[in-house]
N, C-alpha and C. Protein backbone atom coordinates (compact mmCIF):
# COMPACT_ATOMS: atom_id res chain seq x y z
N UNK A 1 0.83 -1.21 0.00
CA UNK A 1 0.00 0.00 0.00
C UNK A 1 0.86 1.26 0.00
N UNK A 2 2.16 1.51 0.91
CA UNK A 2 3.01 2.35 1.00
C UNK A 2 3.45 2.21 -0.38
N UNK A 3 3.98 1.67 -1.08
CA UNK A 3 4.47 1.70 -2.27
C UNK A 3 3.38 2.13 -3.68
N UNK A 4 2.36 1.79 -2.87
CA UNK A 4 0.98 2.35 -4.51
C UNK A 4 1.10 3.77 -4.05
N UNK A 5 1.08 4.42 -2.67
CA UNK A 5 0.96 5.64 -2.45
C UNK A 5 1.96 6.76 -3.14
N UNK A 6 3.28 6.46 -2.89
CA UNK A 6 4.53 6.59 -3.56
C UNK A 6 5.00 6.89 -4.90
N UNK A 7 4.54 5.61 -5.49
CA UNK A 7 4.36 6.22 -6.79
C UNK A 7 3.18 6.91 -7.29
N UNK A 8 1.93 6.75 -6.34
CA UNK A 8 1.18 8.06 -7.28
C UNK A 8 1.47 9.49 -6.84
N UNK A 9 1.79 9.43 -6.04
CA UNK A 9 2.70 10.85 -5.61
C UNK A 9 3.92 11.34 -6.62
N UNK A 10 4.34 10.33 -6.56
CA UNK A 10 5.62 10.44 -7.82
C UNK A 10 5.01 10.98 -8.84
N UNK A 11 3.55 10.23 -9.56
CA UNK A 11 3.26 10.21 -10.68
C UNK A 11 2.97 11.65 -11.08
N UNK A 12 1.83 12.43 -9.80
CA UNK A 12 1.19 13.51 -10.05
C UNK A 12 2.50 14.55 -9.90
N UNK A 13 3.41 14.75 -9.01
CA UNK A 13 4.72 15.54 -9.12
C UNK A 13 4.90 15.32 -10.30
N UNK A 14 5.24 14.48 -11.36
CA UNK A 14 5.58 14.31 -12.82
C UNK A 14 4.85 15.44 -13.33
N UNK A 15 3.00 14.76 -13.61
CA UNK A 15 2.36 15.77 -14.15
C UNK A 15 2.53 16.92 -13.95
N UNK A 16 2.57 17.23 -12.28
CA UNK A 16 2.68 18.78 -12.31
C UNK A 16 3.66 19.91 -12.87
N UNK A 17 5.16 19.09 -12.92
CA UNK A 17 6.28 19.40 -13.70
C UNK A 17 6.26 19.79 -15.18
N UNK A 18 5.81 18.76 -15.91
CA UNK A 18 4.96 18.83 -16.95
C UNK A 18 4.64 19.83 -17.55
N UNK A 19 3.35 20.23 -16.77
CA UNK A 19 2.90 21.42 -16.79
C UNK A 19 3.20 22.74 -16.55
N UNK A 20 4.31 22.40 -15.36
CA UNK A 20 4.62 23.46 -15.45
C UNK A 20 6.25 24.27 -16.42
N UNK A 21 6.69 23.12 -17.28
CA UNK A 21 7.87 23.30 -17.93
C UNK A 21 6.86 23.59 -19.48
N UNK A 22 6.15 23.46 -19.40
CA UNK A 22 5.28 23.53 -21.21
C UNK A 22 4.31 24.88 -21.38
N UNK A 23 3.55 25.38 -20.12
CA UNK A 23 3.33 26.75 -19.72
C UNK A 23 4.12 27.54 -19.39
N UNK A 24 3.81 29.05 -20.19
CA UNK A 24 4.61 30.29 -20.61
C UNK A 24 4.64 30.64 -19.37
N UNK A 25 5.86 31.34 -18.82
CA UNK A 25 5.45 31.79 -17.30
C UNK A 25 5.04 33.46 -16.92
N UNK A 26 4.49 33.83 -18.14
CA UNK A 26 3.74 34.86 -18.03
C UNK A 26 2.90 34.90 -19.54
N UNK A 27 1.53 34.72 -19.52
CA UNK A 27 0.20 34.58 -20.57
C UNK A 27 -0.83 35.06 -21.03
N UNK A 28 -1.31 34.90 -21.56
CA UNK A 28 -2.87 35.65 -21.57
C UNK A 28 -3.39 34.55 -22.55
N UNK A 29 -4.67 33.62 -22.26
CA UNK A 29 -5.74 32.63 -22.87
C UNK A 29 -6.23 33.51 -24.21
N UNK A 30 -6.30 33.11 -25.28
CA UNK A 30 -6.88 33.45 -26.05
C UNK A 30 -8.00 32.67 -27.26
N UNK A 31 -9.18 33.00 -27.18
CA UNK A 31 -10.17 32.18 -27.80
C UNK A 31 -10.13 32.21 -29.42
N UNK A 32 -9.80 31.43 -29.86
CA UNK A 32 -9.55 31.21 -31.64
C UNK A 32 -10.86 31.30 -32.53
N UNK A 33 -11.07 32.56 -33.08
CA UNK A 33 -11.89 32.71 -33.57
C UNK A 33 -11.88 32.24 -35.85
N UNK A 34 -13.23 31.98 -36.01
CA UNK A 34 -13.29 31.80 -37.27
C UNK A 34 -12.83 32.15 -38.31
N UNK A 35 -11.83 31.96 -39.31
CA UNK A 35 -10.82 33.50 -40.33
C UNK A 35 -9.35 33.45 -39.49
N UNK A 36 -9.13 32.75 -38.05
CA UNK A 36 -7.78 33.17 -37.67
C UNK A 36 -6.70 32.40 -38.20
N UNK A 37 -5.45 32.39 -38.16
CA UNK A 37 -4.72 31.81 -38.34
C UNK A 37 -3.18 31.98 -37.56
N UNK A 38 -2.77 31.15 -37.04
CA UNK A 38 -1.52 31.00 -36.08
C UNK A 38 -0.28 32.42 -36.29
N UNK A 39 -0.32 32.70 -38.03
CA UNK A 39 0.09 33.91 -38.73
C UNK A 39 -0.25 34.95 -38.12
N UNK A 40 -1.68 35.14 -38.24
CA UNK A 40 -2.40 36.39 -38.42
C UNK A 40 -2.54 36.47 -36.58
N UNK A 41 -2.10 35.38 -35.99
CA UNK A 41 -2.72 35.95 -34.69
C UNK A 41 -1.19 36.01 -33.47
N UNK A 42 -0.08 35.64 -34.25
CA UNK A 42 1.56 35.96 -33.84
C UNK A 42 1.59 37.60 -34.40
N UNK A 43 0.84 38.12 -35.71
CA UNK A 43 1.49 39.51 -35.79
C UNK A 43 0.18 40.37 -34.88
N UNK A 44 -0.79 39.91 -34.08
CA UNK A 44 -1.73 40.59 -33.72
C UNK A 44 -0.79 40.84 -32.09
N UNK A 45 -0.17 39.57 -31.56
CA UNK A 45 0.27 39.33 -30.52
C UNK A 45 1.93 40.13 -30.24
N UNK A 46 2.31 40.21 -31.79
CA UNK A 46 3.83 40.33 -31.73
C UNK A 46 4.79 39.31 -30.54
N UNK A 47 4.03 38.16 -31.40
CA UNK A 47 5.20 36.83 -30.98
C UNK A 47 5.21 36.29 -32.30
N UNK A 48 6.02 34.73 -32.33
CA UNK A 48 6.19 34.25 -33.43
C UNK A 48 5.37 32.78 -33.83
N UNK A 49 4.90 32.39 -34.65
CA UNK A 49 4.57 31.09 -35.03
C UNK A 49 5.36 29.49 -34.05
N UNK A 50 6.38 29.40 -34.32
CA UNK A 50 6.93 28.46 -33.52
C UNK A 50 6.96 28.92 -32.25
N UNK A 51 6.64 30.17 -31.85
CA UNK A 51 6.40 30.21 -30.28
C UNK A 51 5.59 29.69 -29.71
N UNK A 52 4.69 29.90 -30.68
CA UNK A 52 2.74 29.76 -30.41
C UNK A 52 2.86 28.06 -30.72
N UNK A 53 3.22 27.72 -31.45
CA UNK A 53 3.44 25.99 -31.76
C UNK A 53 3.83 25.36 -30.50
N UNK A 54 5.18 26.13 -29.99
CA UNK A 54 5.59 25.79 -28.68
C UNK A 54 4.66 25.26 -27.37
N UNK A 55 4.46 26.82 -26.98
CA UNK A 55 4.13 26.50 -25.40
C UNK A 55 2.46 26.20 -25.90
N UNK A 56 1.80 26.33 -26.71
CA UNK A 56 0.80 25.23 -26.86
C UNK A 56 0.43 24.16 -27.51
N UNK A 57 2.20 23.31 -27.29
CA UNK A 57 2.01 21.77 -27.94
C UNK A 57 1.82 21.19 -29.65
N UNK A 58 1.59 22.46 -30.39
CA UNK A 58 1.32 22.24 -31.15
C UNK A 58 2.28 21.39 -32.41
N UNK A 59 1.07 20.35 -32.75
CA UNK A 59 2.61 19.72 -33.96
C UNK A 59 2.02 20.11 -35.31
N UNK A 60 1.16 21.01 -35.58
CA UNK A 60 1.25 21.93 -37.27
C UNK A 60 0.70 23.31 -37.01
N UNK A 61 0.75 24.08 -37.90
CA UNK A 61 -0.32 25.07 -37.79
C UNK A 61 -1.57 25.01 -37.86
N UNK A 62 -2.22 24.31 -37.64
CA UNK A 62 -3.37 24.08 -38.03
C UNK A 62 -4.25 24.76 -36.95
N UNK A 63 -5.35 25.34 -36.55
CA UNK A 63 -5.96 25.60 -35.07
C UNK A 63 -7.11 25.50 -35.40
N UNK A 64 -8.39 25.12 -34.72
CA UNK A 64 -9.74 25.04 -34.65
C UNK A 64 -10.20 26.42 -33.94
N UNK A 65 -11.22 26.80 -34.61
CA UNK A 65 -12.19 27.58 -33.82
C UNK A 65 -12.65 27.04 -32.88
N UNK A 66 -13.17 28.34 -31.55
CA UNK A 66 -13.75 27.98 -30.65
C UNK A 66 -12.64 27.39 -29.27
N UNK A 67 -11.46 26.55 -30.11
CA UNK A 67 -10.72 26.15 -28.82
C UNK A 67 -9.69 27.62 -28.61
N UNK A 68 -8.67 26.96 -27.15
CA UNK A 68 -8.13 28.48 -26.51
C UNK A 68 -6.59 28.27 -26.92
N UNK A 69 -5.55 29.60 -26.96
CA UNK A 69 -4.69 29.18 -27.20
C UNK A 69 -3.75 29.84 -25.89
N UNK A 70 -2.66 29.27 -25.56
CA UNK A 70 -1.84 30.50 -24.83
C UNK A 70 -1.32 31.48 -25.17
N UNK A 71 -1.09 32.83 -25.17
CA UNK A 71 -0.31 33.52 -25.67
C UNK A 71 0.71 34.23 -24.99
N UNK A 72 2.06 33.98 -24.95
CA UNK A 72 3.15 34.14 -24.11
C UNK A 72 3.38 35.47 -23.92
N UNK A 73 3.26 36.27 -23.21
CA UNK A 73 3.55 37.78 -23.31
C UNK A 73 5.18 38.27 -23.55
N UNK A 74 5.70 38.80 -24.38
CA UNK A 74 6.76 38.48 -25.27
C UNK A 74 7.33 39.46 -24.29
N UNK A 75 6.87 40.10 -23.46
CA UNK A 75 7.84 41.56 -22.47
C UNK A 75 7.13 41.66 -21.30
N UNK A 76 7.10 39.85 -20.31
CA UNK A 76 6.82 39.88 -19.08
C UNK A 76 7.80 41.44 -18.39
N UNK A 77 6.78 41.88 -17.17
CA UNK A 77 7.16 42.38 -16.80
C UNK A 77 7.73 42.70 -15.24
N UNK A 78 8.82 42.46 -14.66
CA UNK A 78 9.50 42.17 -13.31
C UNK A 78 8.40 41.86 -12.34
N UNK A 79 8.23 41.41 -11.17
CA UNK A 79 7.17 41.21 -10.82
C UNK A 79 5.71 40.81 -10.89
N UNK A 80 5.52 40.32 -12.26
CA UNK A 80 4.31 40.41 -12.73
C UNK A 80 3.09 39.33 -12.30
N UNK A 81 4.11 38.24 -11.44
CA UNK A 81 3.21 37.06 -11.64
C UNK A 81 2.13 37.37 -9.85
N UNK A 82 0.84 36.92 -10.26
CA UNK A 82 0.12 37.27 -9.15
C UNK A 82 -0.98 38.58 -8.97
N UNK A 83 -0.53 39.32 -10.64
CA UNK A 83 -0.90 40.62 -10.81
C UNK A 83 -1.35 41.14 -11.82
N UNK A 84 -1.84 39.76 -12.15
CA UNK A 84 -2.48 39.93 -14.13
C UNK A 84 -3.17 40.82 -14.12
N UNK A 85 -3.96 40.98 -13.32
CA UNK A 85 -5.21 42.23 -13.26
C UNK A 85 -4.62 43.38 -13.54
N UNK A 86 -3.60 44.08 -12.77
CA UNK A 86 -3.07 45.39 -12.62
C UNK A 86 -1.69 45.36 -13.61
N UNK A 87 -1.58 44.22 -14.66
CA UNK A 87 -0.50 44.47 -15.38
C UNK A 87 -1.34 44.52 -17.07
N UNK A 88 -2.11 43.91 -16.40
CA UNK A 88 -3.36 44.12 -17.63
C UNK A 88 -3.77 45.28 -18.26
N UNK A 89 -4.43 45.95 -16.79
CA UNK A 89 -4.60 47.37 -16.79
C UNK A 89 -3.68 48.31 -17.38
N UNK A 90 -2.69 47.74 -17.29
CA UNK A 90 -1.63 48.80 -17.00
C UNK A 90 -1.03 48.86 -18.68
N UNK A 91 -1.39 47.26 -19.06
CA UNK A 91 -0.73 47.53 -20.62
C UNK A 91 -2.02 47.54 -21.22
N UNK A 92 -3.67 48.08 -20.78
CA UNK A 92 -4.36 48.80 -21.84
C UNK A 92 -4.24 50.21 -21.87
N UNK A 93 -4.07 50.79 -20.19
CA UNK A 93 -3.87 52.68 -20.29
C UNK A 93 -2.49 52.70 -21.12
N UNK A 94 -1.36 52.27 -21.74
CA UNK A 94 -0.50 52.51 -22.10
C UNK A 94 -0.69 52.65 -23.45
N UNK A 95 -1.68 51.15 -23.80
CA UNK A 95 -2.09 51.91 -25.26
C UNK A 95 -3.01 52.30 -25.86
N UNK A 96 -4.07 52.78 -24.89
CA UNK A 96 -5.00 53.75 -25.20
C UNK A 96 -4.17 54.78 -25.22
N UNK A 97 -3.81 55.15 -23.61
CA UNK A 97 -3.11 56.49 -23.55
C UNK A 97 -1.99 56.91 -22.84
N UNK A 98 -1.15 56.19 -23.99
CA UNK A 98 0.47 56.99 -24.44
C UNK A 98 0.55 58.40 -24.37
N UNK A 99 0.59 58.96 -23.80
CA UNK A 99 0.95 60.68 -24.42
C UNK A 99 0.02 61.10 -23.73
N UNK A 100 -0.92 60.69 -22.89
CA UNK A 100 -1.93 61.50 -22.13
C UNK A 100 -1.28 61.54 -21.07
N UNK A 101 -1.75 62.96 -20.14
CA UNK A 101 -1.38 63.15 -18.72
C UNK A 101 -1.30 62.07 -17.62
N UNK A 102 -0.57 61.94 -16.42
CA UNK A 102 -0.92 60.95 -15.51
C UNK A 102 -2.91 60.88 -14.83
N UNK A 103 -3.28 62.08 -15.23
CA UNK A 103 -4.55 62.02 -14.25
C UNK A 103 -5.61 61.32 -15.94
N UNK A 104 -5.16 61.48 -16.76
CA UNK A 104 -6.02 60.89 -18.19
C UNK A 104 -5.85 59.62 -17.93
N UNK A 105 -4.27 59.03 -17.25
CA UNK A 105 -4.46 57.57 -17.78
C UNK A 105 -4.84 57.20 -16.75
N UNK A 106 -5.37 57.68 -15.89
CA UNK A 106 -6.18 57.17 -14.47
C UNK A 106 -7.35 56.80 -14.88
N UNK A 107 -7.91 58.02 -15.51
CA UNK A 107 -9.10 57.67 -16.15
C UNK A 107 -9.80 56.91 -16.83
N UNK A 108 -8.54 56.33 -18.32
CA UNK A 108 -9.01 55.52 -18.70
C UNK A 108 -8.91 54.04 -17.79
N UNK A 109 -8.22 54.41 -16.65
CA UNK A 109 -8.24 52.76 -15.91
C UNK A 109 -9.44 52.95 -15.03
N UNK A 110 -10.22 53.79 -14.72
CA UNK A 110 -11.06 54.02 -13.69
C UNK A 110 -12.55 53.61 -14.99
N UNK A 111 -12.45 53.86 -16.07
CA UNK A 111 -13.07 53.16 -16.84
C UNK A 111 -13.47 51.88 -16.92
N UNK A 112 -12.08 51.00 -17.29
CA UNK A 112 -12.52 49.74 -16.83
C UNK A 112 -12.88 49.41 -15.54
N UNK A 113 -12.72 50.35 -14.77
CA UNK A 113 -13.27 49.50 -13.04
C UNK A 113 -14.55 49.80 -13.36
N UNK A 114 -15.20 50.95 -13.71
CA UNK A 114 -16.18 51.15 -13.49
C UNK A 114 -17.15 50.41 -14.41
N UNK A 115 -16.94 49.77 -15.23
CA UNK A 115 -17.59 48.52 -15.97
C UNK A 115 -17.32 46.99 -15.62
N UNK A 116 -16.66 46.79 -14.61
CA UNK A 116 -16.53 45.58 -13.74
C UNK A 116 -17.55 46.17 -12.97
N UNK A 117 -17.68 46.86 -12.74
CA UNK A 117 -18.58 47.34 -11.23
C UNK A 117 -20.38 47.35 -11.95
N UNK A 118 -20.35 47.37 -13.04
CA UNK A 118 -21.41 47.66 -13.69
C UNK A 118 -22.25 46.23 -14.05
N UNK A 119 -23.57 45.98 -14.27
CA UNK A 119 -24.39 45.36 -14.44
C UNK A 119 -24.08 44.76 -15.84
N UNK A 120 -23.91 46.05 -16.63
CA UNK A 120 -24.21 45.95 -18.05
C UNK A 120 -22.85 45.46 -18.88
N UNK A 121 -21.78 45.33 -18.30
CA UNK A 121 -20.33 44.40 -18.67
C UNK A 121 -19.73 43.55 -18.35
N UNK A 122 -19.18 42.78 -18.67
CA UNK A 122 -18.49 41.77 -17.73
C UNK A 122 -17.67 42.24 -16.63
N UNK A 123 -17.78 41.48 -15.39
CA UNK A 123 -17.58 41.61 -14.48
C UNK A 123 -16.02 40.97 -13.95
N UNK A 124 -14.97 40.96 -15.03
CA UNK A 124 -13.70 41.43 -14.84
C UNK A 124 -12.88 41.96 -15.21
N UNK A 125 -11.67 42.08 -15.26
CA UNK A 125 -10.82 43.11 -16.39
C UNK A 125 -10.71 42.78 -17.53
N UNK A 126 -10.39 41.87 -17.29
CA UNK A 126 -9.66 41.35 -18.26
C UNK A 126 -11.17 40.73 -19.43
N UNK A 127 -11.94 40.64 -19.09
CA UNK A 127 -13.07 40.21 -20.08
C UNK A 127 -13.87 41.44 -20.76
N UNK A 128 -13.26 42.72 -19.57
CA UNK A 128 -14.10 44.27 -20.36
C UNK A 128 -13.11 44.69 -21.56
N UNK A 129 -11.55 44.19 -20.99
CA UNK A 129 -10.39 44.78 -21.97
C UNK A 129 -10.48 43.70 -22.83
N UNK A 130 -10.83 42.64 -23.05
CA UNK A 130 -10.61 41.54 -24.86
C UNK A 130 -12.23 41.67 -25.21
N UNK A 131 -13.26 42.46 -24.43
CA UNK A 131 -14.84 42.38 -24.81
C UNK A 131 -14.54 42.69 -26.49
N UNK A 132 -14.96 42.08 -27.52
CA UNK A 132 -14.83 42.26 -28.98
C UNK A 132 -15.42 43.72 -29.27
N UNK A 133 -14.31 44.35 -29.99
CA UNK A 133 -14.61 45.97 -30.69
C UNK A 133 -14.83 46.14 -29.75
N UNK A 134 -14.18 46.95 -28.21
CA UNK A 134 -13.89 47.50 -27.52
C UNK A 134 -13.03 48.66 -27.33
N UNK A 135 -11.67 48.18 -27.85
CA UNK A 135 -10.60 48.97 -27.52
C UNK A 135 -10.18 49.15 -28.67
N UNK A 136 -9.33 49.81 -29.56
CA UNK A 136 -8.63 50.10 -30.63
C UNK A 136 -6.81 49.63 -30.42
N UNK A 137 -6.61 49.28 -28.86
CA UNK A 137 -4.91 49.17 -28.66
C UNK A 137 -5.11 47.60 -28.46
N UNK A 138 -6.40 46.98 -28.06
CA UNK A 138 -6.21 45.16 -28.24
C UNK A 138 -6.47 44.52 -29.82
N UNK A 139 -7.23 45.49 -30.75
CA UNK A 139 -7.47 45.05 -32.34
C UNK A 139 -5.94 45.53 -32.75
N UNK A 140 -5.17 46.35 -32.71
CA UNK A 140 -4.22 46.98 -33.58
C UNK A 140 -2.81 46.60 -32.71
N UNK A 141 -2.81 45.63 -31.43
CA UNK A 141 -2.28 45.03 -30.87
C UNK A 141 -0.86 46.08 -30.04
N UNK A 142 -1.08 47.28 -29.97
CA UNK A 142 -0.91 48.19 -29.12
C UNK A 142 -0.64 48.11 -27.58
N UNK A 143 -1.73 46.92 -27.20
CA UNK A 143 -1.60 46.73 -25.95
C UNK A 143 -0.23 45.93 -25.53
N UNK A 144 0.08 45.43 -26.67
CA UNK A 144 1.16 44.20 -26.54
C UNK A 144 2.57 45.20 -26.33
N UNK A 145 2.51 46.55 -26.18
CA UNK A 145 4.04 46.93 -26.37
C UNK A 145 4.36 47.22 -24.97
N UNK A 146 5.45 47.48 -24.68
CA UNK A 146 6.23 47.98 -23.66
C UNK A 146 5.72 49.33 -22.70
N UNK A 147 4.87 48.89 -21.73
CA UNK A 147 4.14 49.27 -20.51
C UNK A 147 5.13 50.45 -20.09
N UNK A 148 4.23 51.78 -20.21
CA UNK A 148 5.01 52.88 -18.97
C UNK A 148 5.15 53.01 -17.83
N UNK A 149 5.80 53.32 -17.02
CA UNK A 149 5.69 53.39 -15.82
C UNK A 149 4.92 54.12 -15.10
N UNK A 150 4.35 55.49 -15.69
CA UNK A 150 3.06 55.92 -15.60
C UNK A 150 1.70 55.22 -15.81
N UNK A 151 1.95 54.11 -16.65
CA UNK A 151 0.70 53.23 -16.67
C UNK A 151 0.85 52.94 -15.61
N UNK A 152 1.37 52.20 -15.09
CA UNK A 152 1.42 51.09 -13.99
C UNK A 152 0.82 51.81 -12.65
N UNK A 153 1.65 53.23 -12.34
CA UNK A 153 0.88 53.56 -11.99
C UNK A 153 -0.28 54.48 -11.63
N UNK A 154 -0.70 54.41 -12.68
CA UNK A 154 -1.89 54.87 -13.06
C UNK A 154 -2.91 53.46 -12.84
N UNK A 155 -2.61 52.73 -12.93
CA UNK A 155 -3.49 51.04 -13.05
C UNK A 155 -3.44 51.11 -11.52
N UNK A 156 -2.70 51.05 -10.64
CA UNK A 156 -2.55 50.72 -9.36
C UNK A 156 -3.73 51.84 -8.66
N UNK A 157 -4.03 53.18 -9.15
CA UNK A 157 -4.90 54.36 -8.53
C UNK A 157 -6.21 53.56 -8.97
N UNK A 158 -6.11 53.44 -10.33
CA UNK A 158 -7.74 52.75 -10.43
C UNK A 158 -8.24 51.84 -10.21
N UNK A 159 -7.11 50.61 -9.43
CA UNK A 159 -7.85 49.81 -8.89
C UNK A 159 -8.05 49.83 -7.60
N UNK A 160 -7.29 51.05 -6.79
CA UNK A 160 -7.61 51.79 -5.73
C UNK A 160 -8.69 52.52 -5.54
N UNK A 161 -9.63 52.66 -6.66
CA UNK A 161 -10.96 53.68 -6.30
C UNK A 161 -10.68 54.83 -6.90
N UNK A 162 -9.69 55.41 -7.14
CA UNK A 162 -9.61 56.72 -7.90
C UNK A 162 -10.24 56.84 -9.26
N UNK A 163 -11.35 57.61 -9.57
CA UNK A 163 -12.15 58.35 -10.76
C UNK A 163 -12.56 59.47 -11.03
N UNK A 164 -11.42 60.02 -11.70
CA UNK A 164 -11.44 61.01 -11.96
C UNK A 164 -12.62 61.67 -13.36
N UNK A 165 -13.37 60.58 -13.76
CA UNK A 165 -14.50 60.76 -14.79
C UNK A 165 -15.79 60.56 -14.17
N UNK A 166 -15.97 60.86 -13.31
CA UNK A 166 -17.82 60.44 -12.58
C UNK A 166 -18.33 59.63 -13.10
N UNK A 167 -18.00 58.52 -12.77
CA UNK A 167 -18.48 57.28 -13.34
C UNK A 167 -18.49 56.68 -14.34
N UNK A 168 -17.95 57.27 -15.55
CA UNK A 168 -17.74 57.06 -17.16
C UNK A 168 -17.64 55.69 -17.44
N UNK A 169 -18.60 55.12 -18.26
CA UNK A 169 -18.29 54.05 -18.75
C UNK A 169 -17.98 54.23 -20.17
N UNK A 170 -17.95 55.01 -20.92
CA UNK A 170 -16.51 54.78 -22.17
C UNK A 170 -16.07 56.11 -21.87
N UNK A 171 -15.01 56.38 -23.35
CA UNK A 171 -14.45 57.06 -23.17
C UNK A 171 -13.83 57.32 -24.89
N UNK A 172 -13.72 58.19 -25.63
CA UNK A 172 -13.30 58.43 -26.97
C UNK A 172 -12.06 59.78 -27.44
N UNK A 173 -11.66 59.53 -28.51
CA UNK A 173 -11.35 60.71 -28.92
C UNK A 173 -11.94 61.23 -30.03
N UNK A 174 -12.59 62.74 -29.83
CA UNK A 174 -13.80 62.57 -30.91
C UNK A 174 -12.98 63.31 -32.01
N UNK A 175 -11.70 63.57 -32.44
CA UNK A 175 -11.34 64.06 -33.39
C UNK A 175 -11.27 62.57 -34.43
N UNK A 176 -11.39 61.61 -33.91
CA UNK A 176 -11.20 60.08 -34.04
C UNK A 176 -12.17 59.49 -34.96
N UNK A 177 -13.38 60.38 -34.33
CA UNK A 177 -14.69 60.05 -34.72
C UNK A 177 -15.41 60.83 -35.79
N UNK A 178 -15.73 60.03 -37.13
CA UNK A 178 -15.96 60.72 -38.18
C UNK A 178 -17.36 61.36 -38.34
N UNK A 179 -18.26 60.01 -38.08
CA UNK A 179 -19.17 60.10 -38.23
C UNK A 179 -20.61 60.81 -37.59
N UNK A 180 -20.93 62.13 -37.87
CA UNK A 180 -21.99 62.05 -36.89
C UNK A 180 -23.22 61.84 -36.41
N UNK A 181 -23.59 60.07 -37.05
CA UNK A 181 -24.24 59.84 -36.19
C UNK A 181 -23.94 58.73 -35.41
N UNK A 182 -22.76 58.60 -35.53
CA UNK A 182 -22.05 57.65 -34.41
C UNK A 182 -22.96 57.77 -33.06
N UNK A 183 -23.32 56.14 -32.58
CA UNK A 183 -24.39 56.23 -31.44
C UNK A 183 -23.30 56.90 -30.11
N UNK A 184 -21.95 56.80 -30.04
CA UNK A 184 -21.54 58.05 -29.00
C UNK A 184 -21.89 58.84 -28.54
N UNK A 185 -21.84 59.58 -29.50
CA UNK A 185 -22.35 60.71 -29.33
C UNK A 185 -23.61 60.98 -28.42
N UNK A 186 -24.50 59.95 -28.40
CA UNK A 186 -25.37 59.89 -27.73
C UNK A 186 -25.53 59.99 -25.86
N UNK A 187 -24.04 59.56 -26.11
CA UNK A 187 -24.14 59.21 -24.90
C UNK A 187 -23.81 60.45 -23.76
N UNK A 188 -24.09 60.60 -22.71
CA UNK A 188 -23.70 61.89 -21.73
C UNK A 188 -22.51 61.85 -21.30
N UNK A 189 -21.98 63.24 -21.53
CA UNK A 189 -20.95 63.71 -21.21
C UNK A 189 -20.69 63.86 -19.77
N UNK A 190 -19.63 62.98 -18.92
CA UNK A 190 -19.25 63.36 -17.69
C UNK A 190 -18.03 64.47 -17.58
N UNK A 191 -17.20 64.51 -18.42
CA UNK A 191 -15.92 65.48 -18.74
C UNK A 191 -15.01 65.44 -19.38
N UNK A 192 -13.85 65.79 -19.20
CA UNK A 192 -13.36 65.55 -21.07
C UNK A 192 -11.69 65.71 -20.00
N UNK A 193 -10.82 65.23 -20.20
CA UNK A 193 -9.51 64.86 -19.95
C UNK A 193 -8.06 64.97 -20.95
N UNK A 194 -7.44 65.63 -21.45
CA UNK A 194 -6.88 65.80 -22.73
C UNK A 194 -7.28 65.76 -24.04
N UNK A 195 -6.96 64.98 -24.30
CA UNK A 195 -7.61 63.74 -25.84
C UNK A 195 -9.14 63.88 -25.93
N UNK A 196 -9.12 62.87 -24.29
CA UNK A 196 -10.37 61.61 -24.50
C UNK A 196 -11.54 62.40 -23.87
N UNK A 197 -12.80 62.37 -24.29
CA UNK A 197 -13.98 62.64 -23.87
C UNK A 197 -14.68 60.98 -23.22
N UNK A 198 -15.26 61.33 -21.38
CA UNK A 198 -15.78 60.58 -20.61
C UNK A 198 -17.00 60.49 -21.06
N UNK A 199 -17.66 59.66 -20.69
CA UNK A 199 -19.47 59.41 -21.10
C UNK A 199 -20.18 58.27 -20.26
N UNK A 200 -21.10 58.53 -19.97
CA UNK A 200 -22.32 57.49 -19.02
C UNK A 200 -23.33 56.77 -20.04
């Protein structure tokens, strides 16, 4: 009996090794949608094909819709593990807003809190920041670059409670915006921050 115990102890230490030598040690899950391809979704990521083959096992290019893939974050960042949330954050205010003031990129992080907090969005970060046609820095893969240190912390105030937009759940730049009858527009103005105009 001591000896069946032993080796399944052995066995599951194996597995867990396993797993943990074949997982990226810093990621983000990504759901493979219809039209993608391992190509088209390494230059969305700015990683490479045999990366993506790599740490998710893969033996061709081939990928199915619907299943998930890993995607290795190509510029973990010191500390990061334990803190996906606030490194998350931190690399969407960077590429929304690069070049905006420290109290703008608060804003746009006080954004996403305030749509976790909300009824009407998903209720985490990370599902408001990949929500499809959302952001313009997760389609044009923006988010993937090299995090400021003003993001960071700027991410750390807004997940502290700081909102500096009265509650804003989006947020635009309307020189951005061509059209006018873009349904935006519709929406109420809480205040306007450099660039970006807040809205309820």
């Amino acid at each position: 009996m001591k000896r069946f115990m032993k080796l399944t102890v052995t066995m599951i230490v194996l597995a867990v090794t396993v797993l943990i030598s074949t997982a990226p040690a810093m990621a983000w899950t990504y759901q493979i949608k219809k039209g993608d391809s391992l190509y088209k979704i390494s230059k969305r990521f700015g990683t490479q094909v045999n990366t993506l083959q790599k740490v998710n096992r893969l033996k061709s290019t081939r990928i199915i819709s619907g299943k998930k893939l890993w995607i290795p974050d190509t510029k973990p960042m010191q500390n990061s593990r334990g803190n996906d949330d606030l490194y998350l954050l931190a690399r969407l205010i960077s590429g929304e807003a690069r070049g905006e003031s420290y109290q703008g990129q608060v804003a746009v992080g006080a954004v996403i809190m305030n749509r976790v907090a909300s009824s009407k969005f998903p209720s985490t970060i990370r599902g408001n920041i990949f929500k499809k046609g959302q952001f313009e820095s997760v389609s044009n893969g923006q988010i993937w670059k090299t995090v400021t240190a003003s993001a960071l912390k700027a991410a750390r105030a807004a997940m502290a409670g700081v909102d500096p937009t009265n509650g804003a759940l989006y947020f635009y730049n309307p020189a951005k915006i061509k059209s006018k009858t873009n349904w935006i527009w519709s929406r109420k103005v809480t205040g306007r921050i450099g660039r970006h105009v807040f809205a309820i």
